[in-house]
Protein backbone atom coordinates (compact mmCIF):
# COMPACT_ATOMS: atom_id res chain seq x y z
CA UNK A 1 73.43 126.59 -224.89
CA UNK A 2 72.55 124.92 -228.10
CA UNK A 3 73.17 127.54 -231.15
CA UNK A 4 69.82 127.39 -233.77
CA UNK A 5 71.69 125.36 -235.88
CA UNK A 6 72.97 122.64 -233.08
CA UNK A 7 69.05 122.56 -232.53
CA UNK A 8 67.90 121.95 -235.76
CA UNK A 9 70.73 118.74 -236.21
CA UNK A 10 69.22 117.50 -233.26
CA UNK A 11 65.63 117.85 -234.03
CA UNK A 12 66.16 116.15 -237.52
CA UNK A 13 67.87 113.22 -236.13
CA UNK A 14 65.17 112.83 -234.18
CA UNK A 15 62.56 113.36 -236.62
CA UNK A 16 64.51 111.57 -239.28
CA UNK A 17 64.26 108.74 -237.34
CA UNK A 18 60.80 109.17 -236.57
CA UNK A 19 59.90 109.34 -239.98
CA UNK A 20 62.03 105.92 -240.71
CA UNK A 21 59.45 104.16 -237.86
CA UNK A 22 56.51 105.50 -240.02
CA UNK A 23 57.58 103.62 -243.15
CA UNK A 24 58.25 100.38 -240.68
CA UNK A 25 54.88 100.63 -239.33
CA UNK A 26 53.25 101.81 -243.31
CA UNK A 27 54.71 98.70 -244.63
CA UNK A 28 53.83 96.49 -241.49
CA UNK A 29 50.00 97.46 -242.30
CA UNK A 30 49.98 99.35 -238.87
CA UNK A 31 48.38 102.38 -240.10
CA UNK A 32 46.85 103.52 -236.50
CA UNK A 33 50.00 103.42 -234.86
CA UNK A 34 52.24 105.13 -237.84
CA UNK A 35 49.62 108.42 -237.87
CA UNK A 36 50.01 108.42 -233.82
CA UNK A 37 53.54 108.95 -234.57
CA UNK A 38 52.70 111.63 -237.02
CA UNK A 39 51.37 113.53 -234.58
CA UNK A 40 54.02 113.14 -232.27
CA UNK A 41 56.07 114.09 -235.19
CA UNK A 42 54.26 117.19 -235.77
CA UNK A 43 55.87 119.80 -232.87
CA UNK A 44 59.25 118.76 -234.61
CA UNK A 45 58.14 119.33 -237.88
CA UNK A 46 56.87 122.82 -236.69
CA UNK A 47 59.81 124.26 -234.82
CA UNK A 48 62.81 122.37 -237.77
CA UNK A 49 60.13 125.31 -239.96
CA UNK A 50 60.92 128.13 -237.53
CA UNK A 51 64.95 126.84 -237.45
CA UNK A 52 64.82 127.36 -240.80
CA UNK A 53 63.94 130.65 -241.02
CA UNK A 54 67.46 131.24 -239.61
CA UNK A 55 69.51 132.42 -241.57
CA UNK A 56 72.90 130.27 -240.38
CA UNK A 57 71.03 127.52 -240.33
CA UNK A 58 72.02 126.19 -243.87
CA UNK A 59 72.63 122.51 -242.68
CA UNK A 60 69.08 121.51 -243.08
CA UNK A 61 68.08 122.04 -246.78
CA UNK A 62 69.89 118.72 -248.24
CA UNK A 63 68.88 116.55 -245.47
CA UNK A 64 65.34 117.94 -245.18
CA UNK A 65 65.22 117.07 -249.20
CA UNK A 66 66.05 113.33 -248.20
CA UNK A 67 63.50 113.08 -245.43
CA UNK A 68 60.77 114.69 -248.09
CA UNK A 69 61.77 111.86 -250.67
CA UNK A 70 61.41 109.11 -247.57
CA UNK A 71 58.04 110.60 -246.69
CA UNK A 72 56.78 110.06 -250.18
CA UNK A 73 57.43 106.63 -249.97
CA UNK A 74 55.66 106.19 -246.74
CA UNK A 75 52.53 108.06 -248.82
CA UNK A 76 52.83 105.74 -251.91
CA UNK A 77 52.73 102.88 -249.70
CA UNK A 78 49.78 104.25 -248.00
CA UNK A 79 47.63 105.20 -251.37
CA UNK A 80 48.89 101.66 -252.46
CA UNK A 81 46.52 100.55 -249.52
CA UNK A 82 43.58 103.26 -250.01
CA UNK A 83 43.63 101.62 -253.57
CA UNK A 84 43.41 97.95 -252.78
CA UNK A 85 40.91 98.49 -249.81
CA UNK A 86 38.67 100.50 -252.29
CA UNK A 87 39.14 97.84 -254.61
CA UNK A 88 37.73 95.07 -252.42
CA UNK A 89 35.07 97.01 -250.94
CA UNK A 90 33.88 97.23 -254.85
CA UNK A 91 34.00 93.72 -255.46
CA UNK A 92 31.88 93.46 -252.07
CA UNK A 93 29.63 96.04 -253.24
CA UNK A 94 29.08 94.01 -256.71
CA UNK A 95 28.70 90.40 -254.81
CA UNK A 96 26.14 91.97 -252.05
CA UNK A 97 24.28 93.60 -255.08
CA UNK A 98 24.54 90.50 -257.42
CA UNK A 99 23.63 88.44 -254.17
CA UNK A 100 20.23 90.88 -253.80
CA UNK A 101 19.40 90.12 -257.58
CA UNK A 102 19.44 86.37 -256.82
CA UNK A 103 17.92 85.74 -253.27
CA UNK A 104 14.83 86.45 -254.07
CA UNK A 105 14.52 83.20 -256.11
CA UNK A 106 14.87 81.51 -253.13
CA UNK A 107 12.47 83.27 -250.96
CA UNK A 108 9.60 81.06 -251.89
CA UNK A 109 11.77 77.54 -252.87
CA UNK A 110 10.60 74.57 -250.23
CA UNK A 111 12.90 73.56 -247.72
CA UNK A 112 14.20 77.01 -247.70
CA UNK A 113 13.85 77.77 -244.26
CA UNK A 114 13.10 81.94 -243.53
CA UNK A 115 16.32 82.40 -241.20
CA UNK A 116 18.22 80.98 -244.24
CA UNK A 117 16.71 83.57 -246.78
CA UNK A 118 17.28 86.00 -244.15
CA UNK A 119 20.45 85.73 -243.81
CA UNK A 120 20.90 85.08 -247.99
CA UNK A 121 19.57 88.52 -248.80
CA UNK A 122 22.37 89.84 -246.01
């Protein structure tokens, strides 16, 4: 039988590692997958908090430090991404509005067909 601290070695290998596929899959742009494995992560992450409510389980405070610093990485990355995509859905937002301010000038031009102008004020 595994003693708490044995346990809690284990578990952070595992979740160390599982933490090193998040960043993989951050920086790959495969955001879907990387929060699936966040929540696969989770049961870890919840007993590693019980283990460490033992007291001779010392072993995890450095390395649990290290894995904190990795995570905020992966979350950089990730607000790096919130930030761009916000960023180009603004300068969508400002060509559909300047696009609204010009199509109706060529609502009524000749040779304009309506599907066209339709499709102009989309």
């Amino acid at each position: 039988m595994e003693s708490p601290e044995q346990t809690a070695v284990r578990l952070l290998a595992v979740l160390e590692e599982m933490v090193e596929q998040e960043a993989a899959l951050f920086r790959a742009g495969t955001i879907e997958d990387a929060v699936g494995l966040q929540l696969r992560a989770a049961p870890l992450v919840e007993r590693l908090g019980q283990l460490a409510a033992v007291p001779e389980v010392t072993v995890l405070r450095p390395r649990v430090a290290a894995l904190l610093a990795r995570r905020q990485q992966s979350r950089e990355c990730l607000q790096g991404r919130i930030d761009r995509t916000g960023a180009e859905i603004r300068r969508i937002e400002g060509a559909r509005s300047r696009l609204a301010q010009v199509a109706p000038a060529y609502a009524g031009a000749p040779g304009f067909p309506a599907s066209s102008r339709l499709n102009a004020a989309v």
